[in-house]
N, C-alpha and C. Protein backbone atom coordinates (compact mmCIF):
# COMPACT_ATOMS: atom_id res chain seq x y z
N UNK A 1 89.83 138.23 130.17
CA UNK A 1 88.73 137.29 130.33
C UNK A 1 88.69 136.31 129.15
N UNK A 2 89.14 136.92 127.68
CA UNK A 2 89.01 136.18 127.00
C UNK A 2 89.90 134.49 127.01
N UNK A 3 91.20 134.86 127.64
CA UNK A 3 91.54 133.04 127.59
C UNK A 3 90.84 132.45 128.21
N UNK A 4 90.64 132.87 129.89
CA UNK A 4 90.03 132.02 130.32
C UNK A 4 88.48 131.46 129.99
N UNK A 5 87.96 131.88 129.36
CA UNK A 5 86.51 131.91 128.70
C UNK A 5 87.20 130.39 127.81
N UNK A 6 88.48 131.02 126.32
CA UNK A 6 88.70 129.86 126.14
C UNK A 6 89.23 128.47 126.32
N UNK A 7 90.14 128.56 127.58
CA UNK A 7 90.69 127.69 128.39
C UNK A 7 88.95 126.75 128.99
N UNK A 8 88.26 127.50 129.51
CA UNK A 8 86.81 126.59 129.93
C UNK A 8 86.15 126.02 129.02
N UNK A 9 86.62 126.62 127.59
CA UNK A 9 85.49 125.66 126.64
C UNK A 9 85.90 124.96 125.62
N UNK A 10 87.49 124.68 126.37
CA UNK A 10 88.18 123.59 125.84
C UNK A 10 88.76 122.46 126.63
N UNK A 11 88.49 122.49 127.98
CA UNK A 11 88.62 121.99 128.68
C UNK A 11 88.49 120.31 128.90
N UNK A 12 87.61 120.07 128.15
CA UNK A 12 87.48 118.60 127.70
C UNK A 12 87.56 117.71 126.47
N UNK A 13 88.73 118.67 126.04
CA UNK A 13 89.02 118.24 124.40
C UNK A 13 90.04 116.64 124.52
N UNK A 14 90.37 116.62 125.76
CA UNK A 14 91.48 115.29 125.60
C UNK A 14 90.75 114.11 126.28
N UNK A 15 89.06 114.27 127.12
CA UNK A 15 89.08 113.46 127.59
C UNK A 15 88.74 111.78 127.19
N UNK A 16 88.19 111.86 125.96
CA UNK A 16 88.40 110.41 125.44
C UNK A 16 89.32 109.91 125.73
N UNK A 17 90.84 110.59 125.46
CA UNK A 17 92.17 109.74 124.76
C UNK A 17 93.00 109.81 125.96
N UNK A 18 92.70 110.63 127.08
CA UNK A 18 93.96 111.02 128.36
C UNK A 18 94.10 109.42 128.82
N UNK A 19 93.56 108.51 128.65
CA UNK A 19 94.27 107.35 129.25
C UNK A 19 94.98 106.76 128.47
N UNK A 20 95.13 107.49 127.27
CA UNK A 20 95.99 106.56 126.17
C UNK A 20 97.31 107.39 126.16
N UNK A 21 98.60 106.36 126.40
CA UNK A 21 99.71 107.07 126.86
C UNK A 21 100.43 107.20 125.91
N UNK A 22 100.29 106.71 124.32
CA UNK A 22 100.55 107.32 123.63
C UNK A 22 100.15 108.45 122.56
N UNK A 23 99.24 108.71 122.87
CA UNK A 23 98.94 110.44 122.06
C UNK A 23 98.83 111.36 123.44
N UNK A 24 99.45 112.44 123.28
CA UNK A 24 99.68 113.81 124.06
C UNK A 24 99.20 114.69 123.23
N UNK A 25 98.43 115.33 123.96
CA UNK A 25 97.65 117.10 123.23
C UNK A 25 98.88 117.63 123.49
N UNK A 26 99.77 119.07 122.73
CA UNK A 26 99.83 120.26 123.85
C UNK A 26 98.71 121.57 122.72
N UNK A 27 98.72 122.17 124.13
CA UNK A 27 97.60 123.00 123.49
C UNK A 27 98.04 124.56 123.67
N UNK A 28 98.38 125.39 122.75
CA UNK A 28 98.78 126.81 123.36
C UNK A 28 98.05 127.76 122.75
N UNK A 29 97.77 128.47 122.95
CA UNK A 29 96.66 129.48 122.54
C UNK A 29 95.56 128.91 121.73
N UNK A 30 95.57 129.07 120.21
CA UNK A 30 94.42 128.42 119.72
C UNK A 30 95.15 127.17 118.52
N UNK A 31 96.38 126.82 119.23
CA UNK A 31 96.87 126.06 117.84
C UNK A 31 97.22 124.67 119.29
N UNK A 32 96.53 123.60 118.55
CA UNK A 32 96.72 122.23 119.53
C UNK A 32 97.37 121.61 118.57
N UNK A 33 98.23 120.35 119.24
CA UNK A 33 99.81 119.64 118.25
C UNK A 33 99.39 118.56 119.16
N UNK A 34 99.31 117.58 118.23
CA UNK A 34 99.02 116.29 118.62
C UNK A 34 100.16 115.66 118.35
N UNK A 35 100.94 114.99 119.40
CA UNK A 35 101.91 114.13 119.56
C UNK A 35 101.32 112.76 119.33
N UNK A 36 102.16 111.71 119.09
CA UNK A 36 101.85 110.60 118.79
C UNK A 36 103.06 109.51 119.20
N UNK A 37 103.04 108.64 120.00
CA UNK A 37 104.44 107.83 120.10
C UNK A 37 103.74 106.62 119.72
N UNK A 38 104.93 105.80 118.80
CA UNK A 38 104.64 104.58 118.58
C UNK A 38 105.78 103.72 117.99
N UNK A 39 105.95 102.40 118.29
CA UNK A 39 107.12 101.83 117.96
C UNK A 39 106.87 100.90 116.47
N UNK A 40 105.87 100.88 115.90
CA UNK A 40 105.46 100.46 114.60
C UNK A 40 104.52 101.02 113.86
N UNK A 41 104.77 100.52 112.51
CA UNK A 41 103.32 101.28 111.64
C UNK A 41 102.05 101.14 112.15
N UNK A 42 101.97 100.30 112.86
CA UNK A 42 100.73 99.44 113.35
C UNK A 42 100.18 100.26 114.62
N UNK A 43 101.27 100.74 115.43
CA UNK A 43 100.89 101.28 116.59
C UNK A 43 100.63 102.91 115.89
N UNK A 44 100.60 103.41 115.34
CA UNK A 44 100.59 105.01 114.52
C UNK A 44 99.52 105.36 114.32
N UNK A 45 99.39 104.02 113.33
CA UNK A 45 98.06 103.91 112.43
C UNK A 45 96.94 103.94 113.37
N UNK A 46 96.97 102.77 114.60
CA UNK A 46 95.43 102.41 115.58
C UNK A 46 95.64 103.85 116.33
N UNK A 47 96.84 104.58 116.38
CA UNK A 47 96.77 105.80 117.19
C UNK A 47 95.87 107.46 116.40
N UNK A 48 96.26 107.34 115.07
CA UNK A 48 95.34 107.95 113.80
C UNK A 48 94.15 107.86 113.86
N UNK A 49 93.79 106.42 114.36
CA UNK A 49 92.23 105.52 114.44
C UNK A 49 91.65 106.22 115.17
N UNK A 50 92.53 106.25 116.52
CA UNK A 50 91.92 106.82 117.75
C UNK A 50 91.56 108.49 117.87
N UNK A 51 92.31 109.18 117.04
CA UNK A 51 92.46 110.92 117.07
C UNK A 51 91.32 111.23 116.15
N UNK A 52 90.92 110.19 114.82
CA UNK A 52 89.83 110.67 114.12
C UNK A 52 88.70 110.02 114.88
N UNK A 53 88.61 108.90 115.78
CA UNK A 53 87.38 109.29 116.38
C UNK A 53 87.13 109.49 117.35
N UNK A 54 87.97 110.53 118.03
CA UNK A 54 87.40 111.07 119.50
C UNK A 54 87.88 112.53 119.22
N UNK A 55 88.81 112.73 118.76
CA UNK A 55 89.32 114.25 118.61
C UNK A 55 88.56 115.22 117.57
N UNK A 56 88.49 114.77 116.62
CA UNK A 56 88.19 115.23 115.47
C UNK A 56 86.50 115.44 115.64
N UNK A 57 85.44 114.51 116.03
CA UNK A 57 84.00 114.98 116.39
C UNK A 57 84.31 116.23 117.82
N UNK A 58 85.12 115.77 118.35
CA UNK A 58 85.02 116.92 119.72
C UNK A 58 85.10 118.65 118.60
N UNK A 59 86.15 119.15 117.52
CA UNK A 59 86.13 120.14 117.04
C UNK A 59 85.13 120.09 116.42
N UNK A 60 84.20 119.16 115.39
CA UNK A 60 83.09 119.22 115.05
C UNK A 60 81.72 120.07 116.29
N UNK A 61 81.84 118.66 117.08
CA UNK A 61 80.50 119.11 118.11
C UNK A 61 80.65 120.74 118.81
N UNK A 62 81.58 121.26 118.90
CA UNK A 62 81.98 122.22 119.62
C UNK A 62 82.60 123.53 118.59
N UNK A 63 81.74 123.32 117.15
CA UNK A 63 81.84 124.56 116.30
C UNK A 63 83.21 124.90 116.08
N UNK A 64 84.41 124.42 116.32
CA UNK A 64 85.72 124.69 115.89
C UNK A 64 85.99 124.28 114.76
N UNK A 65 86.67 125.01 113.75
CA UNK A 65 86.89 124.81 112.63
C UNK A 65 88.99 124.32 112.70
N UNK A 66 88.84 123.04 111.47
CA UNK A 66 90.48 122.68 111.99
C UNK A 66 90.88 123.46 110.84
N UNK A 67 92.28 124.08 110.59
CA UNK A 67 92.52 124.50 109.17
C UNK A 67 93.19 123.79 108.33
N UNK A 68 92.63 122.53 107.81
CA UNK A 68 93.03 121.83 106.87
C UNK A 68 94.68 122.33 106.36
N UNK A 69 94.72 124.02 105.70
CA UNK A 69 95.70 124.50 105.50
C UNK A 69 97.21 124.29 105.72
N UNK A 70 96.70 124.41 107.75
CA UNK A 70 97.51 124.95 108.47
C UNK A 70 97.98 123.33 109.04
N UNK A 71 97.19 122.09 108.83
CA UNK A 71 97.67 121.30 109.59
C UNK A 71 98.72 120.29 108.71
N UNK A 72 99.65 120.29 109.39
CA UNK A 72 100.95 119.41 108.87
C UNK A 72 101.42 118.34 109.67
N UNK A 73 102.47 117.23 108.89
CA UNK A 73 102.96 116.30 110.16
C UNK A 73 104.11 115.51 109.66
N UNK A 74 104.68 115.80 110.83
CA UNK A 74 106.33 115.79 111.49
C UNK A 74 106.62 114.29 111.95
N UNK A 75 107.59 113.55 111.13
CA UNK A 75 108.18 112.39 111.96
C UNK A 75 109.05 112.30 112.32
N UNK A 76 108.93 112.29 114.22
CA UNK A 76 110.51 112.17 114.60
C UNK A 76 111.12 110.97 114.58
N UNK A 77 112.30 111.03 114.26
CA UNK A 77 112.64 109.53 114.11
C UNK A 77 114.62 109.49 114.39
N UNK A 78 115.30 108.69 114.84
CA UNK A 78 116.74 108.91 115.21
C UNK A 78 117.46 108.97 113.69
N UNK A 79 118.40 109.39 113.34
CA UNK A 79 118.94 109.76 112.04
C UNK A 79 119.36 108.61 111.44
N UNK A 80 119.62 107.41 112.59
CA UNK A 80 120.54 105.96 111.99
C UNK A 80 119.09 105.49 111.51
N UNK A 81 117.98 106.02 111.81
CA UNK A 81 116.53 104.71 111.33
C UNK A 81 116.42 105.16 110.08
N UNK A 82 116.74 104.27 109.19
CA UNK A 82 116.55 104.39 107.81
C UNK A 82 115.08 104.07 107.67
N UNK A 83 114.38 103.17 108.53
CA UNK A 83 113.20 102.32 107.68
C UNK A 83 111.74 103.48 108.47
N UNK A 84 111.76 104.69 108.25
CA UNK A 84 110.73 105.68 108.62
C UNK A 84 109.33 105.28 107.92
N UNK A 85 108.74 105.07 109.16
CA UNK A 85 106.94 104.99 108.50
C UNK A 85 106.50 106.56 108.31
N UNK A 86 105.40 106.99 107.48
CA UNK A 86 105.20 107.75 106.77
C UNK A 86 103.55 107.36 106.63
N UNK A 87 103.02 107.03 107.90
CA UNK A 87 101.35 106.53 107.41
C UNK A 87 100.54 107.50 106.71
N UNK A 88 99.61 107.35 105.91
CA UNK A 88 98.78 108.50 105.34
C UNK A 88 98.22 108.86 106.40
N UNK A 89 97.72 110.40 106.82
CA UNK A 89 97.43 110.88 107.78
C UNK A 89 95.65 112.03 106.90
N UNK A 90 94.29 111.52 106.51
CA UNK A 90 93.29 112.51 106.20
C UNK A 90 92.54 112.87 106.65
N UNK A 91 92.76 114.25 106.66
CA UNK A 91 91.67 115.26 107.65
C UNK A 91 90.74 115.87 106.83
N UNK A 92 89.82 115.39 107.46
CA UNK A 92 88.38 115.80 106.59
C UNK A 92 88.79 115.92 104.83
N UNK A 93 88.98 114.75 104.57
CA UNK A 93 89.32 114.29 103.19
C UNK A 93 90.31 115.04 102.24
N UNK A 94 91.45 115.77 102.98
CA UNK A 94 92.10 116.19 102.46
C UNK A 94 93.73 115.32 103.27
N UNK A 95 94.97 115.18 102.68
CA UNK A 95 95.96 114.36 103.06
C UNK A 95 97.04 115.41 103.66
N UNK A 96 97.35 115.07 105.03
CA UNK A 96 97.93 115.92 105.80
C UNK A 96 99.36 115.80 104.94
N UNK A 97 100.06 116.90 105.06
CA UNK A 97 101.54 116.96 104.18
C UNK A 97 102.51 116.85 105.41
N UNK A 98 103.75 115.27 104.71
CA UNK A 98 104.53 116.06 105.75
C UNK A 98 105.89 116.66 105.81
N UNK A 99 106.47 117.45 106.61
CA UNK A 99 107.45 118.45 106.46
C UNK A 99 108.74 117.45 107.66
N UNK A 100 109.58 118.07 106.71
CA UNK A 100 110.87 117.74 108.02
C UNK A 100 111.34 118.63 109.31
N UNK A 101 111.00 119.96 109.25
CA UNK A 101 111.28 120.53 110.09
C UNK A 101 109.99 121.58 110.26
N UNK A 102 110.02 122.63 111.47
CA UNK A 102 108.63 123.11 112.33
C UNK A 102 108.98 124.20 113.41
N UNK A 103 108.75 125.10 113.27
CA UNK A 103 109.16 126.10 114.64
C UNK A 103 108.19 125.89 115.01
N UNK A 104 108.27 125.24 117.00
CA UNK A 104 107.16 125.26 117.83
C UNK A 104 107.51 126.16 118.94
N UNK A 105 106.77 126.99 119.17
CA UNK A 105 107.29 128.06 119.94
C UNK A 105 108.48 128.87 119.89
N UNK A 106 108.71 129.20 118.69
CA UNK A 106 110.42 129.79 118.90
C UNK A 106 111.24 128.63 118.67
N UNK A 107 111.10 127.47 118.32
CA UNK A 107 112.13 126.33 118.91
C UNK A 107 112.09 125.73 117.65
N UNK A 108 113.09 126.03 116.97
CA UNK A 108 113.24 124.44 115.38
C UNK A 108 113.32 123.66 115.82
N UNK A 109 112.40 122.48 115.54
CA UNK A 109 112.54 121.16 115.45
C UNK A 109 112.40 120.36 114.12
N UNK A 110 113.24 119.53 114.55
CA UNK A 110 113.61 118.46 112.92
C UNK A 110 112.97 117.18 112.70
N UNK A 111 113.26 116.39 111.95
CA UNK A 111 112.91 115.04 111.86
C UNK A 111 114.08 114.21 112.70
N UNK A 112 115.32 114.87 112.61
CA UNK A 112 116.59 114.10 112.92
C UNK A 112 116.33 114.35 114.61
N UNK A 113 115.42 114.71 115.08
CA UNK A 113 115.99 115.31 117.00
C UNK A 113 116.97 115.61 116.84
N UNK A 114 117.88 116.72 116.15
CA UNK A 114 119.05 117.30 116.67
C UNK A 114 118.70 119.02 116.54
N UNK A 115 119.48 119.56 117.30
CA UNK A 115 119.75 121.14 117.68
C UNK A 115 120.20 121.45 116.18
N UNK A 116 120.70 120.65 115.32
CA UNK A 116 121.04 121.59 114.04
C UNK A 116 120.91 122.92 113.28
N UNK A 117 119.14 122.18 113.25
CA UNK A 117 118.32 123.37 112.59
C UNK A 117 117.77 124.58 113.46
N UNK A 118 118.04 124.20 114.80
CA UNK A 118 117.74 125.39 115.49
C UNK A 118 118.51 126.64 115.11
N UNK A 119 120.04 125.90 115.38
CA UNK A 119 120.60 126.42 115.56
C UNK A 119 121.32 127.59 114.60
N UNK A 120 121.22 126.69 113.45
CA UNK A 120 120.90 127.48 111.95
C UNK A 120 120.09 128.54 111.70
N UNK A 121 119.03 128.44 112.63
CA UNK A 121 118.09 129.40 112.09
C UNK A 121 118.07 130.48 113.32
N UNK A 122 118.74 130.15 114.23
CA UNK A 122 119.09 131.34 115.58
C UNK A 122 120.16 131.96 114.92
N UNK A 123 121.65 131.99 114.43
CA UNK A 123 122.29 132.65 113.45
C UNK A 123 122.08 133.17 112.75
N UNK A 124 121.23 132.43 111.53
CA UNK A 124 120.52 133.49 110.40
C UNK A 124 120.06 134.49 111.11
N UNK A 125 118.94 134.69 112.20
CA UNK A 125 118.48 135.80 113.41
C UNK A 125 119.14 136.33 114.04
N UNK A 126 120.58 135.78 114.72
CA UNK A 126 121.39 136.88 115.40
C UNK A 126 122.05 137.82 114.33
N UNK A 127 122.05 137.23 113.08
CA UNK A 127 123.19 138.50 111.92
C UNK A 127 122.48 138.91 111.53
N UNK A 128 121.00 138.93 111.00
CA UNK A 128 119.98 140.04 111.09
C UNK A 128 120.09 141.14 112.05
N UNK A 129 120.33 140.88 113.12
CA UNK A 129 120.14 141.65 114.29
C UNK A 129 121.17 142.67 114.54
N UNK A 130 122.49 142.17 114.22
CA UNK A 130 123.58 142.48 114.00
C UNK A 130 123.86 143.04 112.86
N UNK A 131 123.54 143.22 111.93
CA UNK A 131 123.42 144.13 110.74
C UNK A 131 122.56 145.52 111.10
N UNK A 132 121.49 145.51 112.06
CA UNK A 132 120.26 146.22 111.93
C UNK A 132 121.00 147.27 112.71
N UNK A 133 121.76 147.14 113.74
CA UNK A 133 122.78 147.80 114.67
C UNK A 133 123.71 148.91 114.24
């Protein structure tokens, strides 16, 4: 009972922004990852604009606490783009940090979009596994 309890009383966490086709929620258990597409600093930034004021009062009004801690941010970007924006990103007055790489679900992901680091880090795990044997 308990997801669905929380699945219903989160249910309207995207509806400000669902017509805006560039920010995507995904939401999996209690950890939500805000995607962001944009083809300039400019488009990032008004997209930042938009997440602190419709997203960010929705966890307010609705007693959810964000964990400052826990929240980080990832730019994907193709490996030939040298000229990477890097906008300041502050959540509740603290400056989001950002990292190059992220396990989301089991799955490394990089800054570069390539399988690299997955794949690196599925090896390091299969010869663990293979030692333990």
């Amino acid at each position: 009972m308990g997801p669905l309890l929380f699945l219903i009383y989160i249910h309207d966490i995207d509806t400000n922004i669902s017509k805006d086709l560039s920010i995507k929620l995904t939401l999996f258990a209690d950890d939500t990852s805000i995607l962001i597409n944009g083809g300039d600093a400019q488009d990032l930034i008004f997209s930042l604009d938009r997440i602190s004021g419709n997203i960010l009062p929705w966890f307010d009004k609705n007693r959810l606490i964000i964990n400052k801690g826990k929240s980080l941010a990832l730019c994907f970007h193709h490996k030939s783009n040298k000229h990477v924006v890097f906008p300041d990103i502050i959540l509740k007055n603290k400056q989001v940090t950002y990292i190059f790489k992220v396990t989301f679900l089991r799955v490394w992901l990089d800054h570069d979009i390539n399988w690299d680091c997955h794949v690196e880090n599925l090896i390091v795990t299969l010869s663990k596994l293979l030692v333990e044997e």
